[in-house]
N, C-alpha and C. Protein backbone atom coordinates (compact mmCIF):
# COMPACT_ATOMS: atom_id res chain seq x y z
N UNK A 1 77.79 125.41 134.25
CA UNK A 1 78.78 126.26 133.64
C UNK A 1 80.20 125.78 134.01
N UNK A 2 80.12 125.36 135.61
CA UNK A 2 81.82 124.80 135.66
C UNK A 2 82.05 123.73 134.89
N UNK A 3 81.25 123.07 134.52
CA UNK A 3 81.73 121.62 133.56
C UNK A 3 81.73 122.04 132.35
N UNK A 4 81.04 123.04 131.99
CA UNK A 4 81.53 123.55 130.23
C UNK A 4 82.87 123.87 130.42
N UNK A 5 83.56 124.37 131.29
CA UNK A 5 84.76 125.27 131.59
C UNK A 5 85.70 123.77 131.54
N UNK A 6 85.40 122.94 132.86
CA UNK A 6 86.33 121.97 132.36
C UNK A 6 86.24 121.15 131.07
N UNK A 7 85.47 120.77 130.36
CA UNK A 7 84.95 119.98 129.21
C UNK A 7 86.35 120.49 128.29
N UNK A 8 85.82 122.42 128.39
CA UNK A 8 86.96 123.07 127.25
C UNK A 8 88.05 122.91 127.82
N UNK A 9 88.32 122.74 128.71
CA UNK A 9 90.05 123.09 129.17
C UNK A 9 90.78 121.72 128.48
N UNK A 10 89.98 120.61 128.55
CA UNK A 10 90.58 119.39 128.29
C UNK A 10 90.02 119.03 126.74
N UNK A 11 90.15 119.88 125.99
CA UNK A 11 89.81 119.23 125.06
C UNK A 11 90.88 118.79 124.05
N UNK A 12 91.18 117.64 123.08
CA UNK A 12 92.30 117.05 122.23
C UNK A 12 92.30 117.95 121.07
N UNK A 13 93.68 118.21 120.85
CA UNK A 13 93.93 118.32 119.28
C UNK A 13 94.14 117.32 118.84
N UNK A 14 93.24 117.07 117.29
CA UNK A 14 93.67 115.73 116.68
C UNK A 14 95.02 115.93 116.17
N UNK A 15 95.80 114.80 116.41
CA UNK A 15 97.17 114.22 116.03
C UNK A 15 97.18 114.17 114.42
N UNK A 16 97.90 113.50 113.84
CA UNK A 16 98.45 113.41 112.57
C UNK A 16 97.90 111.58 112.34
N UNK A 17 97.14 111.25 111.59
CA UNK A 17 96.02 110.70 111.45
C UNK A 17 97.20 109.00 111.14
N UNK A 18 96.50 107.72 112.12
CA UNK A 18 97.60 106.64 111.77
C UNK A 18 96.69 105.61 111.14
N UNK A 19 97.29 105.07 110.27
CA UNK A 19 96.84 104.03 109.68
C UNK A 19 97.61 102.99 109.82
N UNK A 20 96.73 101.79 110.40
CA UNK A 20 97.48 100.79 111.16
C UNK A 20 96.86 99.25 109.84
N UNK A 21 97.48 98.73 109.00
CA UNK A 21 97.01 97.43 108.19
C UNK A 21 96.59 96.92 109.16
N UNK A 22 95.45 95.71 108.83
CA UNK A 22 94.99 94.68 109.53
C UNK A 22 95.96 93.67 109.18
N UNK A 23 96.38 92.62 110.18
CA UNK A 23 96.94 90.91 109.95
C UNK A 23 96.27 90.90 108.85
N UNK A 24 96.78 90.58 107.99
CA UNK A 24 96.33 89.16 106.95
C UNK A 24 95.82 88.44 107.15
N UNK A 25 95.04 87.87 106.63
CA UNK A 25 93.96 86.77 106.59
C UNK A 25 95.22 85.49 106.47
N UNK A 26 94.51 84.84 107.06
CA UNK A 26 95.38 83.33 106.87
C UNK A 26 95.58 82.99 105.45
N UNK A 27 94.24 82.86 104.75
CA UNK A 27 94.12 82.70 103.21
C UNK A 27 94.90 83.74 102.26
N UNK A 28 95.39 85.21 102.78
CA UNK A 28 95.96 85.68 101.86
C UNK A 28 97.37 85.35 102.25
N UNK A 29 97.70 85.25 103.24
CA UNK A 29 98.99 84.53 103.81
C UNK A 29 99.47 83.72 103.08
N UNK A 30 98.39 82.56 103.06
CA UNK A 30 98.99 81.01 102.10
C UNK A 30 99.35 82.23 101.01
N UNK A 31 98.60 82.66 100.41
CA UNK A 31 98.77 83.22 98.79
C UNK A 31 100.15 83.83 98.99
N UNK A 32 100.30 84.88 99.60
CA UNK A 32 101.39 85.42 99.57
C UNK A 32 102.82 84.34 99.65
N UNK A 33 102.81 83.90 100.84
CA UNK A 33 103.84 82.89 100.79
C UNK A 33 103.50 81.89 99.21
N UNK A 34 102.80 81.36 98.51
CA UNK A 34 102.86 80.22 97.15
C UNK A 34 103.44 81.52 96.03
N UNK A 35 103.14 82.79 95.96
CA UNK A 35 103.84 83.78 95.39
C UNK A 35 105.09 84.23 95.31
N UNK A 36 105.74 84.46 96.83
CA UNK A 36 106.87 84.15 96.83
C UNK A 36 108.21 83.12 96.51
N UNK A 37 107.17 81.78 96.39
CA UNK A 37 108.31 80.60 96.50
C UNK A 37 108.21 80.49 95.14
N UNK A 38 106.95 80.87 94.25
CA UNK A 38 107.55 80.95 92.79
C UNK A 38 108.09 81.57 92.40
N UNK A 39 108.18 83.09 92.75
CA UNK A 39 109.31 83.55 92.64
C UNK A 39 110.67 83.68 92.70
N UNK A 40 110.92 83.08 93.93
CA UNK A 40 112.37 82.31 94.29
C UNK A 40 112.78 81.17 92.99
N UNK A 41 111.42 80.73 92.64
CA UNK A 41 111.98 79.37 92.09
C UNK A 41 112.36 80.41 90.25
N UNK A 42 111.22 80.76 89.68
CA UNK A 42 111.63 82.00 88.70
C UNK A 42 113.16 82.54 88.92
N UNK A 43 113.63 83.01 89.74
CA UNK A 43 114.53 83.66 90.14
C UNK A 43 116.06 82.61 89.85
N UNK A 44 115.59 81.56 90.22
CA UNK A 44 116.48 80.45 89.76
C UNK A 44 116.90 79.73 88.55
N UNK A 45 115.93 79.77 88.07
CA UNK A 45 115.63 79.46 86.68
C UNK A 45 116.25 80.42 85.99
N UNK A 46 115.86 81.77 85.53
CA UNK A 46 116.58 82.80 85.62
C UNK A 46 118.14 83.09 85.66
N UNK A 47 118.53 82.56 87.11
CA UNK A 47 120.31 82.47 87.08
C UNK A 47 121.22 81.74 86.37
N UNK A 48 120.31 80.45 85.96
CA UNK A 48 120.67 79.37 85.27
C UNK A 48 120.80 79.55 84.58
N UNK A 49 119.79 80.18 83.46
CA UNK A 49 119.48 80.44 81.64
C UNK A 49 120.82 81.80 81.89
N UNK A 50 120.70 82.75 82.44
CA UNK A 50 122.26 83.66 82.46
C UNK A 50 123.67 82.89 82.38
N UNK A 51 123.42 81.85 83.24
CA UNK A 51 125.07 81.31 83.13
C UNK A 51 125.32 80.29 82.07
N UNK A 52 124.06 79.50 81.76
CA UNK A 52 124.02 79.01 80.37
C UNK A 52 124.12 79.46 79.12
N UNK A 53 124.10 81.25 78.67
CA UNK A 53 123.94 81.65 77.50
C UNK A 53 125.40 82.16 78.01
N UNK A 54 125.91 82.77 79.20
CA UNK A 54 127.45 83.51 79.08
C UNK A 54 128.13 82.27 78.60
N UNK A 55 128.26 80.95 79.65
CA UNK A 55 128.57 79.60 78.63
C UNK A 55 128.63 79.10 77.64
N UNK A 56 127.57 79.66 76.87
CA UNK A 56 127.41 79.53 75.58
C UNK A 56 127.92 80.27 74.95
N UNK A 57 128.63 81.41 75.09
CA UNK A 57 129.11 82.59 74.25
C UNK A 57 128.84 83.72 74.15
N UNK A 58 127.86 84.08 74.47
CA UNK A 58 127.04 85.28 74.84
C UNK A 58 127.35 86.27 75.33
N UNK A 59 127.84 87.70 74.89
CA UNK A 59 127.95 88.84 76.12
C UNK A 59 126.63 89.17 76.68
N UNK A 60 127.74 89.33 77.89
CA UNK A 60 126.81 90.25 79.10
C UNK A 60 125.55 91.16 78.49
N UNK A 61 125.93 91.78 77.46
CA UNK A 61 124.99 92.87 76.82
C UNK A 61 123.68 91.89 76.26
N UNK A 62 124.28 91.15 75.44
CA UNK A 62 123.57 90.07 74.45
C UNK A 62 122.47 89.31 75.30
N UNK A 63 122.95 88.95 76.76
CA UNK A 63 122.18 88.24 77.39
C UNK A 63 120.90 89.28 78.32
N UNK A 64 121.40 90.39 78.40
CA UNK A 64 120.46 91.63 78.80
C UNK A 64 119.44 91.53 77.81
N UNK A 65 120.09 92.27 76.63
CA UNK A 65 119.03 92.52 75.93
C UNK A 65 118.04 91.24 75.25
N UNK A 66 118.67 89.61 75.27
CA UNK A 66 117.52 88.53 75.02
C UNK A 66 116.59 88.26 76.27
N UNK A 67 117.32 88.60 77.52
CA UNK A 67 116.21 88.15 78.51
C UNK A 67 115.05 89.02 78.98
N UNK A 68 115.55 90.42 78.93
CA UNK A 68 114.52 91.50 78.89
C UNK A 68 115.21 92.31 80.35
N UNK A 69 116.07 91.62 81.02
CA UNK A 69 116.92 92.08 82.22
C UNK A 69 117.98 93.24 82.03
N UNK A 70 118.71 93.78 83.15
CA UNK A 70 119.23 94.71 82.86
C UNK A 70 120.84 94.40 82.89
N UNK A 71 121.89 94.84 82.45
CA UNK A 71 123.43 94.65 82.24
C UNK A 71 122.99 94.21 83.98
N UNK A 72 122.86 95.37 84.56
CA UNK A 72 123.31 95.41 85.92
C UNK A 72 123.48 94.02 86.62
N UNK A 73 121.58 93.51 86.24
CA UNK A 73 121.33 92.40 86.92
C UNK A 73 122.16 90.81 86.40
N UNK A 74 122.28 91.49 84.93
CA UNK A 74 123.27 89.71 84.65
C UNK A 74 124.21 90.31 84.84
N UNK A 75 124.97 90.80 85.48
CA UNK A 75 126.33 91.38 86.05
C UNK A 75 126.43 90.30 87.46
N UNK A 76 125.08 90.63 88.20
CA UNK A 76 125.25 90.77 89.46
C UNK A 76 124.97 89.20 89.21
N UNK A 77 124.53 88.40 88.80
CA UNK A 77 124.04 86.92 88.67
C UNK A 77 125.45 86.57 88.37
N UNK A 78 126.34 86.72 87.81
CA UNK A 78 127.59 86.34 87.05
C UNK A 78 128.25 86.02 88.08
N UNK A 79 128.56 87.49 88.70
CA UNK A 79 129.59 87.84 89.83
C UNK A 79 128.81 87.35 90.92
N UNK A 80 127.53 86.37 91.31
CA UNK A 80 127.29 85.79 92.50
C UNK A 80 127.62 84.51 92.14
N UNK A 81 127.87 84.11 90.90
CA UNK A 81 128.48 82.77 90.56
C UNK A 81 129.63 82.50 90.16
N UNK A 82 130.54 83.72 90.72
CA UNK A 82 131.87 83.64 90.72
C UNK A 82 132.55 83.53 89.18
N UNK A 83 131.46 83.83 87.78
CA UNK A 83 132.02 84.67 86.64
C UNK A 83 132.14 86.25 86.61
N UNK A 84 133.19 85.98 85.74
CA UNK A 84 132.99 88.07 85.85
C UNK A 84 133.16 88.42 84.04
């Protein structure tokens, strides 16, 4: 009976439940990183064809709505290449 008594005295309330991801696999690693660097490279490509069509004549709007991007973003491509 005394060890039922202590058993209850010490017993846990469960906490607020944690979910911890596992590391990545090495193999999804590579993937992730060959995902990213095409993207970077997309991303470049991208800045280029923006400053090539404002070059070309193109408003800001014009080049939104052919690339499928937003004012905002060929705003912000412009003004990181020092057009405005």
């Amino acid at each position: 009976m005394e060890l039922e008594r202590r058993n209850m005295s010490h017993t846990c309330s469960p906490g607020s439940p944690t979910w911890i991801a596992p590391p990545p696999k090495p193999a999804a690693e590579a993937v992730i990183r060959t995902k990213l660097t095409e993207y970077r490279r997309m991303c470049q490509e991208r800045d280029r064809l923006i400053l090539e069509a404002k070059k070309g004549g193109f408003s800001e709007v014009a080049i939104a709505e052919l690339s499928g991007h937003s004012r905002n973003t060929v705003r912000s491509v412009l003004k990181s290449h020092g057009i405005s």
